[in-house]
PDB file of N, CA and C in Angstrom:
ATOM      1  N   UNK A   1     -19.375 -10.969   4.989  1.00  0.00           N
ATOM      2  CA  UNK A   1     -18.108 -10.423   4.533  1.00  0.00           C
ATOM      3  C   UNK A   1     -17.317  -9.870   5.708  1.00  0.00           C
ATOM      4  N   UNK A   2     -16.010  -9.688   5.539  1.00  0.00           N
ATOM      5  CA  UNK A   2     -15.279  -9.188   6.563  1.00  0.00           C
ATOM      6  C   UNK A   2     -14.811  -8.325   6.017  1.00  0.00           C
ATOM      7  N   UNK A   3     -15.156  -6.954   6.756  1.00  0.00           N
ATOM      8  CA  UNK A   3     -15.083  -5.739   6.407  1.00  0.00           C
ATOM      9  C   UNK A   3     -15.068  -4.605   7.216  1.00  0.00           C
ATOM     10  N   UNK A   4     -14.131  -3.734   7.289  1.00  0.00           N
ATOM     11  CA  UNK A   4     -14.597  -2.389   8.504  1.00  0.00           C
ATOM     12  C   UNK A   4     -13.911  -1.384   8.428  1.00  0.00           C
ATOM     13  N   UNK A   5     -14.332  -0.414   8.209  1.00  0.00           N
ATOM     14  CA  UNK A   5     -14.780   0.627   7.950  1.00  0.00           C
ATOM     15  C   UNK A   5     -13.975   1.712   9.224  1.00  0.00           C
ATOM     16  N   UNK A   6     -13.332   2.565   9.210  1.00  0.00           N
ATOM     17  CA  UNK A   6     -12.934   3.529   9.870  1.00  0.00           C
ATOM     18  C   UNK A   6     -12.813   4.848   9.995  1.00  0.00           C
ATOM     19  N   UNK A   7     -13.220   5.803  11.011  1.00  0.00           N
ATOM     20  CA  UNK A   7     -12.859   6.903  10.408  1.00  0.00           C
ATOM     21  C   UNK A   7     -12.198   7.991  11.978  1.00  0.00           C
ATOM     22  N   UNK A   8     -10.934   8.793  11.537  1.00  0.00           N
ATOM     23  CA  UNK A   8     -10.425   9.111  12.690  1.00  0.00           C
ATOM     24  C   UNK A   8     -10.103  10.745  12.341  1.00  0.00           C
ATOM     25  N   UNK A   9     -10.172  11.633  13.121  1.00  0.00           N
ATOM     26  CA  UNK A   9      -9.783  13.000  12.830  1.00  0.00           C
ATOM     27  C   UNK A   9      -9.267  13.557  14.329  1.00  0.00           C
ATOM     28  N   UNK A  10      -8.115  14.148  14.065  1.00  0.00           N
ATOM     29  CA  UNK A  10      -7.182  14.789  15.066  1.00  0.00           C
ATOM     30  C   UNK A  10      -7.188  16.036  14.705  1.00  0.00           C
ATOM     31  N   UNK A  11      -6.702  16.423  15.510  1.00  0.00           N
ATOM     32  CA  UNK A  11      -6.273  18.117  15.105  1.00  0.00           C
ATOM     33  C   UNK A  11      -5.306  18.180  13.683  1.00  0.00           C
ATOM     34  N   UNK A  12      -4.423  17.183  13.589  1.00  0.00           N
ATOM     35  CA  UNK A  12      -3.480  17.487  12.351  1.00  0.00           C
ATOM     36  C   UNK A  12      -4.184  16.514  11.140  1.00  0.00           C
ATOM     37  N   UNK A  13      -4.857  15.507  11.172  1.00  0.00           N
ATOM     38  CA  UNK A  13      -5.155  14.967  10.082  1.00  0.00           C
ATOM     39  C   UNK A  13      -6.779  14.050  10.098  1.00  0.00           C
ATOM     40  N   UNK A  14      -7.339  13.515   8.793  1.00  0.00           N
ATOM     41  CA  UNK A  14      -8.854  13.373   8.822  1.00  0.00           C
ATOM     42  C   UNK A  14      -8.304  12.205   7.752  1.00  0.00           C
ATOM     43  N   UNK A  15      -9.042  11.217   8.087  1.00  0.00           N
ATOM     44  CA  UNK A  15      -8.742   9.831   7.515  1.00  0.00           C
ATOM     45  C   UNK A  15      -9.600   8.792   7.844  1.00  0.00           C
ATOM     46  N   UNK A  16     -10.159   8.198   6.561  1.00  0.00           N
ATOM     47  CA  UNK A  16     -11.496   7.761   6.033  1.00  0.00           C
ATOM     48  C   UNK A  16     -10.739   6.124   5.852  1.00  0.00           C
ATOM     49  N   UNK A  17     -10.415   4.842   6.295  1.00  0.00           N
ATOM     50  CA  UNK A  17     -10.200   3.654   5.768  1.00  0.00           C
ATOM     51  C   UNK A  17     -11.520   2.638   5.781  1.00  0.00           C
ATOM     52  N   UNK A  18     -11.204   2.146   4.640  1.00  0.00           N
ATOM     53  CA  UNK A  18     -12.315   0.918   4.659  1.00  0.00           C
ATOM     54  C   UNK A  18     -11.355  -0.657   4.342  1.00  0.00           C
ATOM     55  N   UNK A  19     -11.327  -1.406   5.108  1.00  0.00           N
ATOM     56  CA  UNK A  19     -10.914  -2.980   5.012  1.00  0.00           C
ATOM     57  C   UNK A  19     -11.716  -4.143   4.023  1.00  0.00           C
ATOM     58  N   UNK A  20     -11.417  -4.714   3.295  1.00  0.00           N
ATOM     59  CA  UNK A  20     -12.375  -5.824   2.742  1.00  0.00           C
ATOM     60  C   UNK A  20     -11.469  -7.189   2.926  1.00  0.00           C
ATOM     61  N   UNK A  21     -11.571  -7.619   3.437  1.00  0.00           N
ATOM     62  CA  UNK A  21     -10.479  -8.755   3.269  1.00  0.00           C
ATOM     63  C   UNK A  21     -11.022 -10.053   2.273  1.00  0.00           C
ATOM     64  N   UNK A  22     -12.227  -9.843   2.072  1.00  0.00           N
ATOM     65  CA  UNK A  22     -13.043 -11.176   1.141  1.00  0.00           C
ATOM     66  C   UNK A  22     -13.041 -10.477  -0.631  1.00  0.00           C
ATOM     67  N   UNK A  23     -12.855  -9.679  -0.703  1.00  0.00           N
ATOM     68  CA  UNK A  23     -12.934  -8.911  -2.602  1.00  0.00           C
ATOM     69  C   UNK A  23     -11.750  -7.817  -2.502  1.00  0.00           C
ATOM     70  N   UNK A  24     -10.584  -8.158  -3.026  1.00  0.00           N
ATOM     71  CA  UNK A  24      -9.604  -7.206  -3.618  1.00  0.00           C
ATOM     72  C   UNK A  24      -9.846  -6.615  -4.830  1.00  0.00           C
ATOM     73  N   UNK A  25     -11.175  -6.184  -5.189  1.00  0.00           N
ATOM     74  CA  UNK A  25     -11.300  -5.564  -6.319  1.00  0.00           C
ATOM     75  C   UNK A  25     -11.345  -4.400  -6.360  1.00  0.00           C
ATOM     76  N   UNK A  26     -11.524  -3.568  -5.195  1.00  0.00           N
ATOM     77  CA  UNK A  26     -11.528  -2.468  -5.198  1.00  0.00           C
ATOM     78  C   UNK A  26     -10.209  -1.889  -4.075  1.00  0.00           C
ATOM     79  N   UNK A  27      -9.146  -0.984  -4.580  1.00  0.00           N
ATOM     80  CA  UNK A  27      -8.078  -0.442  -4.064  1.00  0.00           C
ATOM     81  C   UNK A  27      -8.198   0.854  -4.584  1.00  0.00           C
ATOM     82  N   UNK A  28      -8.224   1.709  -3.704  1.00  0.00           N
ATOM     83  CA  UNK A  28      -7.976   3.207  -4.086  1.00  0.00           C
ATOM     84  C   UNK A  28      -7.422   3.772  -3.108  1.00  0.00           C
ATOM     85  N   UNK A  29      -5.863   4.547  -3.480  1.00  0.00           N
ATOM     86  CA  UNK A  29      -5.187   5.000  -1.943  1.00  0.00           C
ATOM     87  C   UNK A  29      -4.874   6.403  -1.893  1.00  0.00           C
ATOM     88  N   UNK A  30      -5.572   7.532  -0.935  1.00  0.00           N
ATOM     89  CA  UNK A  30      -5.388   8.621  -1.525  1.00  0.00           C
ATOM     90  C   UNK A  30      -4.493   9.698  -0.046  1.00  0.00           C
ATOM     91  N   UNK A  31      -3.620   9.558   0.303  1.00  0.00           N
ATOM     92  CA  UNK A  31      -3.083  10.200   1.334  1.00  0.00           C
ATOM     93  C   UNK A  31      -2.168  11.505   1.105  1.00  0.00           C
ATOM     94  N   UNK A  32      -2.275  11.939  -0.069  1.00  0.00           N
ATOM     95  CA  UNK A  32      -1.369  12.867  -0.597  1.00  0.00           C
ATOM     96  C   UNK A  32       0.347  12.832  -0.448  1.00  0.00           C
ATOM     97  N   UNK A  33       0.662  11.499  -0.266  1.00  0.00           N
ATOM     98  CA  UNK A  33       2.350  11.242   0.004  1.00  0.00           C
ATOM     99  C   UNK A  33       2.563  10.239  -1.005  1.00  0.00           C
ATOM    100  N   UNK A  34       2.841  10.582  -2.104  1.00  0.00           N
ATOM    101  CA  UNK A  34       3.531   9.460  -3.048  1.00  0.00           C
ATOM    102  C   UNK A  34       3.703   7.768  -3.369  1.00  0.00           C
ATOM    103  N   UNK A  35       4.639   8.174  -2.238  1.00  0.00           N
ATOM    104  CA  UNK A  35       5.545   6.784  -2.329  1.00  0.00           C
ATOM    105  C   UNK A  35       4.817   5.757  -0.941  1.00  0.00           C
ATOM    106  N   UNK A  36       3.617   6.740  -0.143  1.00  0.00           N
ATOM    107  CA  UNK A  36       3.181   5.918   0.696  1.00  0.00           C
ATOM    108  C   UNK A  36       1.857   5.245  -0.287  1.00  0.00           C
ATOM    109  N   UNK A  37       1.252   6.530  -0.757  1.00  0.00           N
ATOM    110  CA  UNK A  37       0.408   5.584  -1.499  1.00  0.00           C
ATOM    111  C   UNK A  37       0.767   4.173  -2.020  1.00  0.00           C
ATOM    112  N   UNK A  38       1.773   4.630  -2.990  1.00  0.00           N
ATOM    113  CA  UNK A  38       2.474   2.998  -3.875  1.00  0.00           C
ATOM    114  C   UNK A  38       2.506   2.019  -2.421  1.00  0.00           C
ATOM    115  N   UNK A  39       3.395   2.241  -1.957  1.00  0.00           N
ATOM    116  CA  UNK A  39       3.082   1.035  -0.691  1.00  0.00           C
ATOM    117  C   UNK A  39       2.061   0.470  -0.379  1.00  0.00           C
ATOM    118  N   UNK A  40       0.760   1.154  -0.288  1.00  0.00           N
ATOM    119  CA  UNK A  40      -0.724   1.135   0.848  1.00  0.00           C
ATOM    120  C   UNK A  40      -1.330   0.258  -0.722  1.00  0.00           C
ATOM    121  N   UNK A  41      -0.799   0.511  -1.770  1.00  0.00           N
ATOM    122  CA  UNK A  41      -1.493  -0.185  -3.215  1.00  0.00           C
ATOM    123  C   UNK A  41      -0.579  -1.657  -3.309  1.00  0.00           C
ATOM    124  N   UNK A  42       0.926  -1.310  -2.992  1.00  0.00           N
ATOM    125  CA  UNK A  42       1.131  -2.834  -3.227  1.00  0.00           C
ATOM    126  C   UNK A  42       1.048  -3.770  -2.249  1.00  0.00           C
ATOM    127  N   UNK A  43       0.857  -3.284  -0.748  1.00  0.00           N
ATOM    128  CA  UNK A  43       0.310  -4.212   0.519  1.00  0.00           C
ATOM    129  C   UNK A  43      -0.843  -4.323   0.487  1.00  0.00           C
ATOM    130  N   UNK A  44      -1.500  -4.279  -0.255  1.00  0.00           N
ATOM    131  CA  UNK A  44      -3.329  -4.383  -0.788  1.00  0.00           C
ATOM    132  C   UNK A  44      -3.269  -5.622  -1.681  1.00  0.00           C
ATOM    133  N   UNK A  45      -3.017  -4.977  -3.016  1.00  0.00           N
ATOM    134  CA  UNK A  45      -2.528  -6.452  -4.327  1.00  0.00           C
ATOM    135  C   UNK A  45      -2.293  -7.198  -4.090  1.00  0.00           C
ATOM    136  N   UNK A  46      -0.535  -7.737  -2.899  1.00  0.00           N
ATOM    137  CA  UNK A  46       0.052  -8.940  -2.825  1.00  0.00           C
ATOM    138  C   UNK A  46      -0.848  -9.059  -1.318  1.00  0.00           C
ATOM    139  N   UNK A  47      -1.144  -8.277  -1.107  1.00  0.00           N
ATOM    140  CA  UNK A  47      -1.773  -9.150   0.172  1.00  0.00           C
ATOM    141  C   UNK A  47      -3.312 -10.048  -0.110  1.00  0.00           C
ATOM    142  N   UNK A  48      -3.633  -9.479  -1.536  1.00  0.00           N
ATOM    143  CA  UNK A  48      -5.090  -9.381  -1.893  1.00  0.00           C
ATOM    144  C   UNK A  48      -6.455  -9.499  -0.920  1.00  0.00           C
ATOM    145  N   UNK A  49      -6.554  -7.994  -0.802  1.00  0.00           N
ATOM    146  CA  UNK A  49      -7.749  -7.670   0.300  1.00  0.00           C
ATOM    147  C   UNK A  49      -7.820  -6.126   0.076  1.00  0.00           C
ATOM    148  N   UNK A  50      -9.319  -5.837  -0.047  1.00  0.00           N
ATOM    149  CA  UNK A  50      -9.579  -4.300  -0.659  1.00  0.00           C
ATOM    150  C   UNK A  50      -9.722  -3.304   0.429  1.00  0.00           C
ATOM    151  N   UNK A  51      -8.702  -1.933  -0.162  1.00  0.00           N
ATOM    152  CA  UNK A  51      -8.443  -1.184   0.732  1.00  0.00           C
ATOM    153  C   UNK A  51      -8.792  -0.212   0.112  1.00  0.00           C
ATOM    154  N   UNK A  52      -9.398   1.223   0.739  1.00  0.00           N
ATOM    155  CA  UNK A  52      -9.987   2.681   0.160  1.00  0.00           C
ATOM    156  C   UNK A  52      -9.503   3.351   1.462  1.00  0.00           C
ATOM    157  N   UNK A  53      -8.562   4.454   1.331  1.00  0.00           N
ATOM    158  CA  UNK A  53      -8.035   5.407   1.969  1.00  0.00           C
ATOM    159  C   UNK A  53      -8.167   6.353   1.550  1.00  0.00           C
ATOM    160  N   UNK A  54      -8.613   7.289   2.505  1.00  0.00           N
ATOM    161  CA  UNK A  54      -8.938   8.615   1.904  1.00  0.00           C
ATOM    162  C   UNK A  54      -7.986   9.777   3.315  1.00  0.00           C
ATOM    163  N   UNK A  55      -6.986  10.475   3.297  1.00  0.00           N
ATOM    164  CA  UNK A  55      -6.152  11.077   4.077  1.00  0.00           C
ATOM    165  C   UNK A  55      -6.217  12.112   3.718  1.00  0.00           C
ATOM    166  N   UNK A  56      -6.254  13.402   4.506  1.00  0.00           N
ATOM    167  CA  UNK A  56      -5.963  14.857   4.873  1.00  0.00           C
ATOM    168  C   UNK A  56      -5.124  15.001   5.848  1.00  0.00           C
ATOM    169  N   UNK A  57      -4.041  15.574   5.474  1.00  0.00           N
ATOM    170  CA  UNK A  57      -3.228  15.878   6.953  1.00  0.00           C
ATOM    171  C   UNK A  57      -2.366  16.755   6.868  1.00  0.00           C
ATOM    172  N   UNK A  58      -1.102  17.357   7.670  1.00  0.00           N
ATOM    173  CA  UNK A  58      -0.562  18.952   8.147  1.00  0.00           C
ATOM    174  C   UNK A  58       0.481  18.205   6.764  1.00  0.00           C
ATOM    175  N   UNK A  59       0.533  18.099   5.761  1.00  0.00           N
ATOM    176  CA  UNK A  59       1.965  17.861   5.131  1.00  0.00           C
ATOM    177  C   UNK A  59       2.893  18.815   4.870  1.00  0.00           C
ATOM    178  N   UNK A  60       2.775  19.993   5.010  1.00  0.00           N
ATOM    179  CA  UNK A  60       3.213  20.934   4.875  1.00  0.00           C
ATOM    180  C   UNK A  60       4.578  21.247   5.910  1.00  0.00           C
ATOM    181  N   UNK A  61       3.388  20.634   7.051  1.00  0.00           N
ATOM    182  CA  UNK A  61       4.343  20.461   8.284  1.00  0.00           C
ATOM    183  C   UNK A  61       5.240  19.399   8.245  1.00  0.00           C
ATOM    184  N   UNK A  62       5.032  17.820   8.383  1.00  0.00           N
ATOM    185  CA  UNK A  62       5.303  16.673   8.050  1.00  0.00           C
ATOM    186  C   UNK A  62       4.680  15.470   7.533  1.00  0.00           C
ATOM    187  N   UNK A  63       5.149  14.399   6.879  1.00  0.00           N
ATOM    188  CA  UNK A  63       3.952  13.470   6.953  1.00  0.00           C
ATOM    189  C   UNK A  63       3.758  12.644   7.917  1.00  0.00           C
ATOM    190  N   UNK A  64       4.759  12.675   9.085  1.00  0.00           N
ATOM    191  CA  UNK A  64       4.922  11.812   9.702  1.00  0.00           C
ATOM    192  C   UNK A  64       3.375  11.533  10.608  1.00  0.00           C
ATOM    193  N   UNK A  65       2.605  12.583  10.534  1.00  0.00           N
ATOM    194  CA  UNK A  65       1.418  12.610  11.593  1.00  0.00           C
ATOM    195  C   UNK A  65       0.420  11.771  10.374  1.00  0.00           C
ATOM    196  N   UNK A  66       0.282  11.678   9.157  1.00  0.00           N
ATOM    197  CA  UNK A  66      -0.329  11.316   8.072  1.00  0.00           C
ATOM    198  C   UNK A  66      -0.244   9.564   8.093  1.00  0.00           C
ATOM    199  N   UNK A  67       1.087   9.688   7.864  1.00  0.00           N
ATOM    200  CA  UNK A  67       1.468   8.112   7.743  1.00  0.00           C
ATOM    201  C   UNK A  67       1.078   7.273   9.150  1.00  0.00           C
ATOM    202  N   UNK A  68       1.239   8.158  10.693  1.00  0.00           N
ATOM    203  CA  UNK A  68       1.276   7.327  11.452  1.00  0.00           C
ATOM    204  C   UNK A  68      -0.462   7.096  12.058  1.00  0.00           C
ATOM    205  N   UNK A  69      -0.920   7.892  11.465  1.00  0.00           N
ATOM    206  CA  UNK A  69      -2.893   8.021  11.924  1.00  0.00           C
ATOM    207  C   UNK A  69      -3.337   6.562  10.752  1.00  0.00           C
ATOM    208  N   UNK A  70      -3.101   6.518   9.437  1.00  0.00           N
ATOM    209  CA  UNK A  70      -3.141   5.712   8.538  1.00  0.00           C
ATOM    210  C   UNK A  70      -2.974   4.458   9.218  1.00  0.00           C
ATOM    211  N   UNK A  71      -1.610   4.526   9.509  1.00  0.00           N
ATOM    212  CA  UNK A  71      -1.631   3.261  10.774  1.00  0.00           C
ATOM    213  C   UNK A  71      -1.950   2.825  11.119  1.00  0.00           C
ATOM    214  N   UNK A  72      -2.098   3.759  12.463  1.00  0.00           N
ATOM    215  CA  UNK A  72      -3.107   3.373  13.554  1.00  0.00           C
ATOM    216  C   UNK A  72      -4.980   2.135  12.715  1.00  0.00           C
ATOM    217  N   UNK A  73      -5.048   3.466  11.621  1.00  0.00           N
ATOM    218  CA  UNK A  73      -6.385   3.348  11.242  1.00  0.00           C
ATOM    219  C   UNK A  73      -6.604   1.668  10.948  1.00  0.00           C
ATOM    220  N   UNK A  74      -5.229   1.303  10.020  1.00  0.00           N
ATOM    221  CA  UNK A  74      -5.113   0.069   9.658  1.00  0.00           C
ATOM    222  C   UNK A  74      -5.453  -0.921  10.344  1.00  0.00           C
TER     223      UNK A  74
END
């Protein structure tokens, strides 16, 4: 299977991704930003390839450090 697994923590945020590119059956996107989730769920579906995100980060402050570690992670 092609699959991998990530995990990255900075001072502002802690973020858990896992890749499946062979079984889109499992999608769960949890970054505490809304409308990024919906995104990270519908570039999963139409892309069909299983993604599990799990995000902590300063949102309080911005998301911009959230969204761009996610990124990277991708």
């Amino acid at each position: 299977m092609r699959t991998a697994t990530i995990a990255r923590n900075t001072n502002e945020t802690q973020i858990e991704l896992s890749l499946n590119l062979d079984d889109y059956s499992k999608i769960q996107i949890d970054t505490g930003i809304g409308f990024f989730n919906h995104m990270l769920d519908a570039f999963a579906r139409h892309g069909r390839f299983g993604l599990v995100v799990k995000a902590k980060g300063d949102l309080d402050v911005d998301p911009n450090h959230t969204t761009e570690d996610v990124g990277i992670g991708t």
